[in-house]
Protein backbone atom coordinates (compact mmCIF):
# COMPACT_ATOMS: atom_id res chain seq x y z
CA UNK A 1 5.65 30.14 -1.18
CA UNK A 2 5.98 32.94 1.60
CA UNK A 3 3.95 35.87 1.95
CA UNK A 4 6.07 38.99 2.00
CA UNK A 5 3.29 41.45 1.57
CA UNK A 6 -0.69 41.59 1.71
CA UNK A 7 -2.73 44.76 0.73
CA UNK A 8 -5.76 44.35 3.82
CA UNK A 9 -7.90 47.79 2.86
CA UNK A 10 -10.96 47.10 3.33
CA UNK A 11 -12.05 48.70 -0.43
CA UNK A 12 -9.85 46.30 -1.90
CA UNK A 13 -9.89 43.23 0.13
CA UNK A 14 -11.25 41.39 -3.19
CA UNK A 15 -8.44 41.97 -4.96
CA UNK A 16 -5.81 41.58 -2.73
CA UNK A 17 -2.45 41.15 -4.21
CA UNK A 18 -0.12 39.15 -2.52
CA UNK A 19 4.00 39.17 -3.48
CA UNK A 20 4.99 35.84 -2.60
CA UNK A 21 9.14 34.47 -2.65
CA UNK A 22 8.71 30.99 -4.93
CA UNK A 23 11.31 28.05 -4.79
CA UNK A 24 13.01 29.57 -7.20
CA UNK A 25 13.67 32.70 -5.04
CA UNK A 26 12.18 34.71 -7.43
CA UNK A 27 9.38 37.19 -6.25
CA UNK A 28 6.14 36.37 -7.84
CA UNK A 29 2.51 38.71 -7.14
CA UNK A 30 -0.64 36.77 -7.46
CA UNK A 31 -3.89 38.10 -7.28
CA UNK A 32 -5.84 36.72 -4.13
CA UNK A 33 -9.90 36.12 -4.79
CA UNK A 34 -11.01 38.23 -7.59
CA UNK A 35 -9.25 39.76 -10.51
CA UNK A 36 -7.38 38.27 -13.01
CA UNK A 37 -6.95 40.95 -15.80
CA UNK A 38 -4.47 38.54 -17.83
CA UNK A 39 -4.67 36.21 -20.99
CA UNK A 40 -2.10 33.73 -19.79
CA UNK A 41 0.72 36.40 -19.09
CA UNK A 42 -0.59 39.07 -21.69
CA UNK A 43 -2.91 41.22 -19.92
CA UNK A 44 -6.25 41.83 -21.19
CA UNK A 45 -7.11 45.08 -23.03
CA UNK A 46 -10.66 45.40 -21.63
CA UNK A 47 -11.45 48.18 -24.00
CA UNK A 48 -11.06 45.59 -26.54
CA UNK A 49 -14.49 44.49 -27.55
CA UNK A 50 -13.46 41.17 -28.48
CA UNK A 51 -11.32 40.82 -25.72
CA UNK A 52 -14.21 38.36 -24.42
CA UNK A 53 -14.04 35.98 -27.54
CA UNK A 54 -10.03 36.61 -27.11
CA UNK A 55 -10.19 35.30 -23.42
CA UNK A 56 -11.72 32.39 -23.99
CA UNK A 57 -9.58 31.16 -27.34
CA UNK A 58 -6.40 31.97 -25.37
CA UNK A 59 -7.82 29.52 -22.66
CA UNK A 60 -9.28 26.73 -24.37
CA UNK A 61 -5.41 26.95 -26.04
CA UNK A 62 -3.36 26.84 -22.96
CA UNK A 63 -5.92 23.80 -21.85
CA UNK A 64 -5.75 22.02 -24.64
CA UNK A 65 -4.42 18.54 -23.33
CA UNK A 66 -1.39 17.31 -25.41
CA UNK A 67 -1.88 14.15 -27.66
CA UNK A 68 0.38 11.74 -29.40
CA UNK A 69 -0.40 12.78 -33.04
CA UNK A 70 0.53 16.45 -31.49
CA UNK A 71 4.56 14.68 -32.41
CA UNK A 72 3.01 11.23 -34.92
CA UNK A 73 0.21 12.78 -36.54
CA UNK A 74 -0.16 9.41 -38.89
CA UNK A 75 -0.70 7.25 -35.57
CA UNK A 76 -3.71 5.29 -36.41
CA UNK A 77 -6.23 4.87 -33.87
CA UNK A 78 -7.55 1.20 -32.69
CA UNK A 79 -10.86 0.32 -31.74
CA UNK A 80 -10.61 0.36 -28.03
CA UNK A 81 -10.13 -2.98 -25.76
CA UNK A 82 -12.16 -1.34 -23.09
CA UNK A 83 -15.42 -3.42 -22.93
CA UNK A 84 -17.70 -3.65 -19.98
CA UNK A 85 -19.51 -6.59 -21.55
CA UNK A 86 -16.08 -8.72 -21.81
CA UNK A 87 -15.18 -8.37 -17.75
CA UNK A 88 -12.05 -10.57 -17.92
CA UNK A 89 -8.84 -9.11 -19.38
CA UNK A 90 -8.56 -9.52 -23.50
CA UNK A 91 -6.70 -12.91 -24.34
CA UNK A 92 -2.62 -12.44 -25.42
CA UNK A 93 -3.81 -14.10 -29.02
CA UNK A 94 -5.13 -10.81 -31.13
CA UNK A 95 -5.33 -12.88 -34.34
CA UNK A 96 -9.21 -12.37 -34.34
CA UNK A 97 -8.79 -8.57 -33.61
CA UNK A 98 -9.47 -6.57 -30.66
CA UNK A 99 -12.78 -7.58 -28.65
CA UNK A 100 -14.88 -4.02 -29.04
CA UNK A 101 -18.52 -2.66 -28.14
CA UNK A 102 -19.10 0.18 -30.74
CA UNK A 103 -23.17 -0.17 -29.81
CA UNK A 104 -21.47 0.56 -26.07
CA UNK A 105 -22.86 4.14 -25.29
CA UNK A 106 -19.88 4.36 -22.25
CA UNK A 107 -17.29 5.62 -24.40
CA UNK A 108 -16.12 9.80 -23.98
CA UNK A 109 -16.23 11.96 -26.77
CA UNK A 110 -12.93 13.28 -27.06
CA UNK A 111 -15.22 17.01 -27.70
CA UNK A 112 -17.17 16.40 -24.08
CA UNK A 113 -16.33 19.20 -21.88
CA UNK A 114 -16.79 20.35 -18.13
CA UNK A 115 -17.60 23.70 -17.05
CA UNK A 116 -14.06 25.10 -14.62
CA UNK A 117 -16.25 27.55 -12.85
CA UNK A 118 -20.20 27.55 -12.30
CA UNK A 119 -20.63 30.62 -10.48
CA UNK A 120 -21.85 33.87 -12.45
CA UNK A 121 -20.66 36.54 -9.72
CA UNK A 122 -22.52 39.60 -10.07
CA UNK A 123 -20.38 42.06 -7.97
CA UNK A 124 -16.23 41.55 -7.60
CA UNK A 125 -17.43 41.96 -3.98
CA UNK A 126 -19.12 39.10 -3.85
CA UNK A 127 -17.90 36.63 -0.83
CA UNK A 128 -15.01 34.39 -3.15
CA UNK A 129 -15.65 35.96 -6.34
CA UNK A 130 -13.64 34.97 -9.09
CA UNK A 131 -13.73 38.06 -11.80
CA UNK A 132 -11.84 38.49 -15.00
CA UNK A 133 -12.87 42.02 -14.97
CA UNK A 134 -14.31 44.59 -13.35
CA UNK A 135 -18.05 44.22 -14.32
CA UNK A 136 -17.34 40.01 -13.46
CA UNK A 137 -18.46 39.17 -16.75
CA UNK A 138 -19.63 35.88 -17.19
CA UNK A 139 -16.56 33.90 -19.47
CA UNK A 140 -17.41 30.34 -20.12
CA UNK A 141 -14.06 28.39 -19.72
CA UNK A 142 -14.37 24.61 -20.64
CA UNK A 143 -12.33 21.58 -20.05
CA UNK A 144 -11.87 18.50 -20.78
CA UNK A 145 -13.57 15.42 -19.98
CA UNK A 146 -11.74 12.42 -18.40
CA UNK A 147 -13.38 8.56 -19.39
CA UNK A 148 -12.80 5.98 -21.74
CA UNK A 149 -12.44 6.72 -25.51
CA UNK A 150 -14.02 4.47 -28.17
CA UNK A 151 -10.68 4.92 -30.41
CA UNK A 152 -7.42 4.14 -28.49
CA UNK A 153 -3.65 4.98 -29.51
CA UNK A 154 -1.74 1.98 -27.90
CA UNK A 155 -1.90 -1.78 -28.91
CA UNK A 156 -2.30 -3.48 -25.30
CA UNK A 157 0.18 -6.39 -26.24
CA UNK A 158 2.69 -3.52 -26.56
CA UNK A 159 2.51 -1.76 -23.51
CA UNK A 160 4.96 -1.69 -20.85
CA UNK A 161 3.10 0.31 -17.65
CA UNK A 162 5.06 1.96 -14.83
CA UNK A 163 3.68 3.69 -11.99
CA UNK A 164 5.91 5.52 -9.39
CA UNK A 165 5.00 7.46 -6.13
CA UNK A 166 7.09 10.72 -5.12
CA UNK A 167 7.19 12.74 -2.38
CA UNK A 168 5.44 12.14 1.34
CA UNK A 169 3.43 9.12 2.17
CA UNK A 170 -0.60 9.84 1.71
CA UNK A 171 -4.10 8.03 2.39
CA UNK A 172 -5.34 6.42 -0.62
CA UNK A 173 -1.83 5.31 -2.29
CA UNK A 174 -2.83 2.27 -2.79
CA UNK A 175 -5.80 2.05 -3.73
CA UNK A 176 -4.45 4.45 -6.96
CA UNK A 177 -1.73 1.52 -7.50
CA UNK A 178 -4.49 -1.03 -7.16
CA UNK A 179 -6.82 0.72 -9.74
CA UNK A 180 -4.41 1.64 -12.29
CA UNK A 181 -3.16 -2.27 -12.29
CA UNK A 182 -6.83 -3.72 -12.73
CA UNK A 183 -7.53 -1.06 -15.10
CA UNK A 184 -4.67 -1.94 -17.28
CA UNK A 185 -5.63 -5.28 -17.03
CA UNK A 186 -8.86 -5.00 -18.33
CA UNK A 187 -7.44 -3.39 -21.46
CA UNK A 188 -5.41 -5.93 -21.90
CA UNK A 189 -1.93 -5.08 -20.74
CA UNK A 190 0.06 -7.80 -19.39
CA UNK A 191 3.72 -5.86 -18.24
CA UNK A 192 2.81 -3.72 -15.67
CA UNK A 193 5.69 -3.29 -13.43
CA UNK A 194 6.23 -0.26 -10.19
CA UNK A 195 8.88 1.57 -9.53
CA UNK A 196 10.39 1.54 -6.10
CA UNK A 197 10.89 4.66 -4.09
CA UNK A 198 9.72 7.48 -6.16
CA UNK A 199 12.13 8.83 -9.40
CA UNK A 200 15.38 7.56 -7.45
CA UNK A 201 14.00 3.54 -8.39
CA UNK A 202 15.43 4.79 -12.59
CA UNK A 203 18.68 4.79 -11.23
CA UNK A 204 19.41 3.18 -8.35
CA UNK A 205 20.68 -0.12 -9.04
CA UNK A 206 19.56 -1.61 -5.78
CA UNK A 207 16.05 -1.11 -6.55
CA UNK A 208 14.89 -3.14 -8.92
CA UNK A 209 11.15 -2.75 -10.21
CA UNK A 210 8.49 -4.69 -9.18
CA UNK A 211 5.80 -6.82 -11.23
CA UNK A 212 2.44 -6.13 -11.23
CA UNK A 213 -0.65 -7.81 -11.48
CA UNK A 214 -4.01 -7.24 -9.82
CA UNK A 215 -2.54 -10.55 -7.96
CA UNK A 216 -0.10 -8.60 -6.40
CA UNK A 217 -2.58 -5.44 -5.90
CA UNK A 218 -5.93 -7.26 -4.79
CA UNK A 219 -5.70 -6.57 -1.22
CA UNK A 220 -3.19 -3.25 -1.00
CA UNK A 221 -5.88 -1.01 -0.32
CA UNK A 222 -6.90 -2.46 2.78
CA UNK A 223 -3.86 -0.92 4.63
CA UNK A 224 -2.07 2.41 4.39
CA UNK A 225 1.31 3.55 2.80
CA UNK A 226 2.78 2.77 -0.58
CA UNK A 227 3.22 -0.75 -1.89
CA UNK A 228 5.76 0.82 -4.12
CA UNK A 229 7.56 3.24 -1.36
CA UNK A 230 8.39 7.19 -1.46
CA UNK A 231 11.27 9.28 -1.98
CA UNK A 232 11.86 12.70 -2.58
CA UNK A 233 14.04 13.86 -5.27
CA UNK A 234 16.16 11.28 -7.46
CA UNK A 235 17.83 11.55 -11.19
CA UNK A 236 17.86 14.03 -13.89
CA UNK A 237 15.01 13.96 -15.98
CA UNK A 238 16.98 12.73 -18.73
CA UNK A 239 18.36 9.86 -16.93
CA UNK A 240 14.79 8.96 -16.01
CA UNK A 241 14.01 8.80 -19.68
CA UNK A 242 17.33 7.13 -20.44
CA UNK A 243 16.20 4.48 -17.96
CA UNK A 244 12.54 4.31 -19.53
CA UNK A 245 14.44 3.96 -22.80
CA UNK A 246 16.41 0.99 -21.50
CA UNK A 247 13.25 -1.06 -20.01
CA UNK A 248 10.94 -0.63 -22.61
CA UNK A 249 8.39 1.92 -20.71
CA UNK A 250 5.86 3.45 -23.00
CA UNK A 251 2.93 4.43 -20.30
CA UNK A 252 4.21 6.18 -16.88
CA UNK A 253 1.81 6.57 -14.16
CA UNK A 254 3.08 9.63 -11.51
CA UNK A 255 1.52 9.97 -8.49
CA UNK A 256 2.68 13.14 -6.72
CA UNK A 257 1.99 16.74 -5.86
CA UNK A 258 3.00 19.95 -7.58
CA UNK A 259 7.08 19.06 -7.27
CA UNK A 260 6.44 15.67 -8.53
CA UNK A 261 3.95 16.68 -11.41
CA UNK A 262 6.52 19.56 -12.80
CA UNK A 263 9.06 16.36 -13.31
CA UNK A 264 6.56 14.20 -14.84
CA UNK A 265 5.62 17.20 -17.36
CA UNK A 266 9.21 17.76 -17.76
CA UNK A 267 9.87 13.79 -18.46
CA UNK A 268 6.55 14.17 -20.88
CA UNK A 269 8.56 17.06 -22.70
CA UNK A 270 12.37 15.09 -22.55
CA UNK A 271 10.05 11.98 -24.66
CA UNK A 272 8.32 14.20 -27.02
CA UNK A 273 12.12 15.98 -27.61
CA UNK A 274 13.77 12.28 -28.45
CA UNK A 275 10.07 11.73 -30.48
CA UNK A 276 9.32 8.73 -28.11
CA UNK A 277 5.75 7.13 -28.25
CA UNK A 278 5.14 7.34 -24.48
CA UNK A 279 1.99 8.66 -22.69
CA UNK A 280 2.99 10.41 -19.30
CA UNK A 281 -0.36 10.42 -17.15
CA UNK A 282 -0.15 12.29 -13.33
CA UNK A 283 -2.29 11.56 -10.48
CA UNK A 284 -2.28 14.68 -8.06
CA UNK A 285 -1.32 13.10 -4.16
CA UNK A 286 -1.00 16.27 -1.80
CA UNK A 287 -2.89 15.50 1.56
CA UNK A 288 -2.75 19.52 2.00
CA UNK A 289 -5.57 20.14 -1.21
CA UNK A 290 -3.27 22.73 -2.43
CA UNK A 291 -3.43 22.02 -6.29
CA UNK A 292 -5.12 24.52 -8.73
CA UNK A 293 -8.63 24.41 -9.82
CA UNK A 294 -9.66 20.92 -8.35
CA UNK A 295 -12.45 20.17 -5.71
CA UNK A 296 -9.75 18.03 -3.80
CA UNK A 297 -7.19 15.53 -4.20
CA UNK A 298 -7.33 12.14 -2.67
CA UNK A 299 -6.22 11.59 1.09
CA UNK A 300 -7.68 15.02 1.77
CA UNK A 301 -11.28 13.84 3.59
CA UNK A 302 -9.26 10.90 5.23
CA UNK A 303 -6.89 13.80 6.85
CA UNK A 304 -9.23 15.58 8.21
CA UNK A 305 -11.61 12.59 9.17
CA UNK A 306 -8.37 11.37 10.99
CA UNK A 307 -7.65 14.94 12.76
CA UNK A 308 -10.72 14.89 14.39
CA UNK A 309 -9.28 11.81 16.31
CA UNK A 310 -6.40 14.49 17.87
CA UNK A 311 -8.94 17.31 18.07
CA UNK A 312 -11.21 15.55 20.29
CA UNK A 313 -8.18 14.12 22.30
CA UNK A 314 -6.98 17.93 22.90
CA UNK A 315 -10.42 19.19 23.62
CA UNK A 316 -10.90 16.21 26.28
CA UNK A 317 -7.80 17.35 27.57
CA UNK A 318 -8.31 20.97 27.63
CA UNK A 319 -11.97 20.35 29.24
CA UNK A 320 -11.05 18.39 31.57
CA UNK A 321 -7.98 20.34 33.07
CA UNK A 322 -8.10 23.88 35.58
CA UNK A 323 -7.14 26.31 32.79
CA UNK A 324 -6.38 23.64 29.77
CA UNK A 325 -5.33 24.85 26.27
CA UNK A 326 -5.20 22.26 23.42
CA UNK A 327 -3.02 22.95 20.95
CA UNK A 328 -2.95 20.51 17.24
CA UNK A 329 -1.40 20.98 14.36
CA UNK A 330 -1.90 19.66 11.20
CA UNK A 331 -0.45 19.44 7.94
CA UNK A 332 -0.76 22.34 5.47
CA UNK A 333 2.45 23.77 4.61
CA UNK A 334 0.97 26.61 2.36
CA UNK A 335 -2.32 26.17 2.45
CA UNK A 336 -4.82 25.74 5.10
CA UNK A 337 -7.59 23.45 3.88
CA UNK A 338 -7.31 20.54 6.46
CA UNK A 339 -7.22 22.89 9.32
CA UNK A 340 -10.04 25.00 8.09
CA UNK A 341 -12.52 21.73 7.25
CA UNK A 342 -10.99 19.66 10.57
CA UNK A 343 -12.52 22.96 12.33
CA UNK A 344 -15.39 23.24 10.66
CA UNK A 345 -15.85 19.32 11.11
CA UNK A 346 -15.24 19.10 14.77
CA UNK A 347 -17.10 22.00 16.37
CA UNK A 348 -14.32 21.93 19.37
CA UNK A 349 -12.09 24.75 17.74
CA UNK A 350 -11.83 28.47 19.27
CA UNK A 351 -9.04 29.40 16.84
CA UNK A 352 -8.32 28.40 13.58
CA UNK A 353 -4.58 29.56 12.61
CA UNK A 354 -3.55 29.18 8.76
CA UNK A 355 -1.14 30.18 6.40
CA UNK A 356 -2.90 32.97 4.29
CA UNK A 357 -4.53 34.98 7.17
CA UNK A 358 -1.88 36.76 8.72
CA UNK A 359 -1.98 37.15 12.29
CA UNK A 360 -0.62 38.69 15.72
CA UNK A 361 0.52 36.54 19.14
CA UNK A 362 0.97 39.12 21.25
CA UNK A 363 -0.68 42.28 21.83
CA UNK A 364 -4.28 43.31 22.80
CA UNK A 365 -5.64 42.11 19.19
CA UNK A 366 -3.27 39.30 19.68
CA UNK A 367 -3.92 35.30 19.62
CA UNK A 368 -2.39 35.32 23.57
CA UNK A 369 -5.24 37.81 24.50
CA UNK A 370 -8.11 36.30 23.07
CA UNK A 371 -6.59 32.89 24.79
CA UNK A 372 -7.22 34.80 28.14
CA UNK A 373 -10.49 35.59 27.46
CA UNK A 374 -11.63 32.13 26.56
CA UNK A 375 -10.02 30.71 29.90
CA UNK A 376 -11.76 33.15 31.87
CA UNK A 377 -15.40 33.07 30.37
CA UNK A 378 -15.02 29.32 29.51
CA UNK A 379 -12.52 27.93 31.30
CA UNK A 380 -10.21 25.83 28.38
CA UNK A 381 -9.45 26.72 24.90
CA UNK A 382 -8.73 24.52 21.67
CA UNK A 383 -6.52 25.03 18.65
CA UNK A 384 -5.70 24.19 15.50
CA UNK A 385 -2.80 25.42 13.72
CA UNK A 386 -1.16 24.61 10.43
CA UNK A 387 2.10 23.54 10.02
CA UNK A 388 2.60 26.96 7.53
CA UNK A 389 1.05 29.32 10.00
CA UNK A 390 3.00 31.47 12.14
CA UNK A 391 6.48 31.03 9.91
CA UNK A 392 7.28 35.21 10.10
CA UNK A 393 7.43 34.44 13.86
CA UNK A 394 10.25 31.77 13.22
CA UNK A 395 13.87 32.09 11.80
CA UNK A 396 13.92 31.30 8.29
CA UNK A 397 16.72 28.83 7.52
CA UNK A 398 16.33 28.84 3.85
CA UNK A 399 16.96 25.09 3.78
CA UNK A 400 15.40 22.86 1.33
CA UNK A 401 14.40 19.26 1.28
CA UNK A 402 14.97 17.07 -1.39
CA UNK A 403 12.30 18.50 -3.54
CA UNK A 404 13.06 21.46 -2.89
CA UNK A 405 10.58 22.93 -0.68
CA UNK A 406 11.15 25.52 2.22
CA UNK A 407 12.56 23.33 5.29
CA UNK A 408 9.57 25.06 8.02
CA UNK A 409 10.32 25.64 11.38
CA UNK A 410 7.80 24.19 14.14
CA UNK A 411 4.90 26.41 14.67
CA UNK A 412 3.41 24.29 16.82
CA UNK A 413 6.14 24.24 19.51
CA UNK A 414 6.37 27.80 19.00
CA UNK A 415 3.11 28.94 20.01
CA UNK A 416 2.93 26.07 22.89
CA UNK A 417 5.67 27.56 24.37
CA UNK A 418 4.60 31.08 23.65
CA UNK A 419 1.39 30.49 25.62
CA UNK A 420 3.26 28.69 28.90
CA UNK A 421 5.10 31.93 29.13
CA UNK A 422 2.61 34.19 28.67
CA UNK A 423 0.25 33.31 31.28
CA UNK A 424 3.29 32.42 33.55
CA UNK A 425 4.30 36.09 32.80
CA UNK A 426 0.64 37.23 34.07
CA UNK A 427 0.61 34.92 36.96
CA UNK A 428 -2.77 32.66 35.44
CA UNK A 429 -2.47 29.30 35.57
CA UNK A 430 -2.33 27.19 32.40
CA UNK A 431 -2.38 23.51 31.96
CA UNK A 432 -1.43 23.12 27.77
CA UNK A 433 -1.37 20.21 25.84
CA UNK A 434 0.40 20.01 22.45
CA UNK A 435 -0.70 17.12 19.84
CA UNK A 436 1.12 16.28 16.29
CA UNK A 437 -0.55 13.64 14.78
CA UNK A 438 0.99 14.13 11.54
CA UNK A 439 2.80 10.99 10.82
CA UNK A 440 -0.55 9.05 12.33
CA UNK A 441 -2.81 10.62 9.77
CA UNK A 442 -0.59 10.33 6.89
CA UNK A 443 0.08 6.44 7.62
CA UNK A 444 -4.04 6.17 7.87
CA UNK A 445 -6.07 3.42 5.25
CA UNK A 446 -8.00 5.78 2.85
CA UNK A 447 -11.67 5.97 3.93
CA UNK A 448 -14.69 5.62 1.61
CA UNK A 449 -14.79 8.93 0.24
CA UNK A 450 -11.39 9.00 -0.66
CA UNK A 451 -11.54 5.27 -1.68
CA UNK A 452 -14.01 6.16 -3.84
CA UNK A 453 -12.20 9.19 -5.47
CA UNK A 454 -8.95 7.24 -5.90
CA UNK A 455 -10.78 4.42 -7.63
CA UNK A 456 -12.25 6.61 -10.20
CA UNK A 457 -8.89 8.57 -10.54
CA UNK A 458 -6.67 5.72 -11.25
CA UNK A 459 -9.04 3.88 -13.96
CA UNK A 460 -9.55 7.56 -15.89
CA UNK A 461 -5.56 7.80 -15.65
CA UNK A 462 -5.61 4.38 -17.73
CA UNK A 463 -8.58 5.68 -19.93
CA UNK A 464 -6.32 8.99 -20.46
CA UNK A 465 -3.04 7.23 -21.40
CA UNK A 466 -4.78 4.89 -23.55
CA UNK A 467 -6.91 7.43 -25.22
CA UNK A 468 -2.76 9.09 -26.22
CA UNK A 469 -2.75 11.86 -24.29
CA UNK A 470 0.30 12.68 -22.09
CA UNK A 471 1.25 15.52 -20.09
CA UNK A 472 -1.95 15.46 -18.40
CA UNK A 473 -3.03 15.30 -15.04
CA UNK A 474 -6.59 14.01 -14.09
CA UNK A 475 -9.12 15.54 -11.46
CA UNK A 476 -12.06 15.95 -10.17
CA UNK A 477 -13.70 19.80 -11.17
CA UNK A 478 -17.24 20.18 -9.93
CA UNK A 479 -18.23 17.09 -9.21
CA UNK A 480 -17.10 15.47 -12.73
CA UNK A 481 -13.84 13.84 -13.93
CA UNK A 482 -11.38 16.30 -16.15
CA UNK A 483 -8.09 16.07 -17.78
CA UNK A 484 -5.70 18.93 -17.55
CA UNK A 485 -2.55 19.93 -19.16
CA UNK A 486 -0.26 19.52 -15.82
CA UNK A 487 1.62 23.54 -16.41
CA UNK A 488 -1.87 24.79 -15.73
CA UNK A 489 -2.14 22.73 -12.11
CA UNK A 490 1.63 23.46 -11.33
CA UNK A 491 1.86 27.12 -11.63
CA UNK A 492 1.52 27.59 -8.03
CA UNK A 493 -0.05 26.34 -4.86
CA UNK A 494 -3.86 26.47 -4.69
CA UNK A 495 -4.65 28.40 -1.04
CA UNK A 496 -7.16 29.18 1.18
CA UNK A 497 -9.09 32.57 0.34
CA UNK A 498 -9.77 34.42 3.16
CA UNK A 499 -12.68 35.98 1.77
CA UNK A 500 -14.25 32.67 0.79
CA UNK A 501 -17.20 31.46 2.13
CA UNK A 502 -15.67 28.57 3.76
CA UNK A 503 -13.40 30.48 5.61
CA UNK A 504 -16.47 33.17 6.67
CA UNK A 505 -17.92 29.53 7.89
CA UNK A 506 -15.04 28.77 9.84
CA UNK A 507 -14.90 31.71 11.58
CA UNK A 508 -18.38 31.83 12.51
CA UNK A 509 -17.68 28.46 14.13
CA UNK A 510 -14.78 29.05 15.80
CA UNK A 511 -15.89 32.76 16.45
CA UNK A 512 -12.69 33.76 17.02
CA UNK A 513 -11.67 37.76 16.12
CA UNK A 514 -9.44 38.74 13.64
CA UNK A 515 -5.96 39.02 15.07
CA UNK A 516 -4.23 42.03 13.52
């Protein structure tokens, strides 16, 4: 996604519209903090007096989360092989029926919900409101809640499990894997295999899948990476299903970010088409935080618990050197969450640069100028950029990886080299050090937090596939554990807004001007 045009009047900085270029080259406009005067894509007739009660039908429709009676609507339920009194996987012999706890008050009703959004706003000029018209009426919007049902759609002895992992390597990979497998286990699954190197492991016919057992997964947590391996890109979807056909696989576990998720919704739709009785569960990996309507996604606190590692190292650096400038820059290709929190976290930034606040280098409002002034009141300067920021200063290549996102050039080297010639060109002496610990972060061992969040994700994406949903994507939405219909999560990145409070926060730490 790249930012073509921002409105930045004052009188309408709440609802800022922003025209952004998506993958598909296609210019999209997206509303940026407050109004949302649409019904899905119909837009809302406010003079409608119903259009209230119409609001919130249209969304509890579009997040409805797809089941397997939706396409076999005589499936017949089981009682579930989920039991927290029974803590060893069921037995293979099912003669005596499946072990159950019906007195068991742990079970999810399949009618639990969880509130999206928990702020009333009062004013659409409220710091980060969220409005779905102009008074900010208050629109309950519900969804629903992830766990372990009582009634379950698969027979365990039946299953064949796959999980894959797309994309970029992440913090907390692992531990997913690891969770899923024991999870499975418990219910009483005994083929659990992974798939090796993201979607290209269906077709490549040097990979060959890998058993699992929590054997195999008991220790995998304790170091970082995938046990499975990543890829980006691989087959057509319906050569994936072809191969899922061919090996038997009736429960796929994705773990991946928005690229990743729009194949596994597009494999869910392929099954459904061919009326296959599979359950296609995603677990959202992006290290950046950028998917919709989720507190975070797992590896995000281990990021920026990691980046203060290369912030303090640049501010040590900077501190300690006649005229130093540290520079770091950390992931966030369109969205600036781990810069914003590894500021906030660290206390040793003076500028925060991210994708969705536009800014100048040169110039008297300029990033350069303000670098002067912080070398001659306080002799050094720190700061942290994300990899997004700064692209309108670049050339755009319009190359594309192998999911097909925008190939970036190097902000980072950009502005380092930017800020040697500056104060070269003013005659002031600058000693600047540039850090890019990427790679280091990404490779990192989950920490608790996010070991904690994994865990919890990976046995509710069992509970979920079990429970026959598919399609769905599981999260965590204030606090609590939701399933959503993965076209709502997809439809674009999730991105910082600059009138949130968090990024008012930042900027009060850093206290750095605005650069335009």
């Amino acid at each position: 996604m790249v930012v073509v045009s921002r409105t930045t009047s004052t009188k309408t900085h709440n609802y800022a519209q922003v025209l952004c270029l998506c993958e598909t080259g296609e210019p999209r406009l997206e509303i940026v903090g407050v109004l949302a005067a649409q019904i899905g894509n119909k837009e809302i007739d406010f003079s409608d007096p119903d259009w209230k009660t119409k609001y919130q039908r249209d969304f509890e429709s579009r997040f409805n989360i797809p089941h397997i009676t939706d396409v076999f609507p005589d499936a017949d339920p089981i009682p579930s092989t989920f039991c927290l009194k029974m803590r060893t996987p069921v037995m293979e012999d099912f003669a005596g029926g499946y072990p159950s706890d019906e007195e068991w008050h742990g079970y999810i009703n399949n009618s639990d919900r969880v509130l999206l959004k928990v702020i009333h706003y009062s004013s659409p000029t409220s710091a980060g409101a969220e409005c779905i018209d102009p008074n900010c009426t208050w629109v309950e919007q519900w969804v629903h809640r992830a766990g372990p049902r009582e009634k379950i759609y698969f027979k365990p002895e039946e299953v064949k499990a796959a999980i894959v992992t797309c994309g970029g390597l992440c913090p907390g990979l692992n531990d997913v894997i690891r969770q899923i497998v024991i999870t499975l286990e418990i219910y009483g699954v005994k083929k659990i295999v992974g798939i090796p190197f993201g979607y290209r492991g269906f077709s490549d016919e040097g990979l060959s899948e890998m058993p699992l057992s929590r054997k195999v997964v008991q220790n995998v947590h304790l170091s970082g990476g995938s046990l499975l391996g990543v890829s980006r890109g691989g087959p057509s979807v319906s050569d994936i299903v072809d191969s899922m056909e061919e090996r038997g696989i009736n429960m796929l576990f994705v773990l991946g970010g928005n690229g990743t998720h729009a194949g596994a919704n597009a494999i869910h739709d392929e099954c459904r088409r061919r009326r296959m009785r599979v359950a296609v569960v995603g677990v959202p990996k992006t290290i950046d935080n950028d998917i919709l309507m989720m507190d975070k996604t797992f590896g995000f606190d281990t990021a920026v618990e990691e980046a203060q590692r290369a912030i303090n190292s640049a501010y040590i650096e900077a501190h300690s050197a006649y005229h130093g400038i540290g520079i770091v820059k950390l992931m966030g290709r369109n969205s600036g969450f781990i810069a914003m929190h590894a500021s906030l976290a660290s206390g040793q930034i003076d500028i925060c640069l991210i994708p969705e606040v536009p800014f100048h280098l040169h110039g008297p409002l300029g990033v350069l100028r303000h670098l002067k002034f912080l070398i001659e009141t306080k002799g050094s300067a720190v700061l942290c950029v994300a990899e997004g920021a700064g692209q309108n200063f670049l050339g755009r290549t319009n190359a594309t990886d192998a999911s097909g996102n925008t190939v970036l050039g190097d902000f980072g080297v950009h502005i380092q080299q930017e800020t040697k010639k500056y104060f070269k060109e003013i005659g002031v002496h600058a000693d600047v050090k540039y850090i890019d610990p990427t790679y280091m972060i990404r490779a990192c061992r989950a920490n608790a937090s996010d070991g904690i969040l994994c865990t919890v994700l990976g046995q509710n994406a069992v509970h979920g596939a079990f429970a026959g949903y598919s399609g769905i994507t599981v999260g965590i939405c204030n606090t609590h554990y939701v399933y959503f219909p993965i076209p709502e999560v997809i439809s674009y990145p999730r991105a910082v807004d600059p009138n949130s409070r968090m990024w008012h926060r930042c900027l009060t730490s850093t206290g750095q001007p605005d650069f335009v």
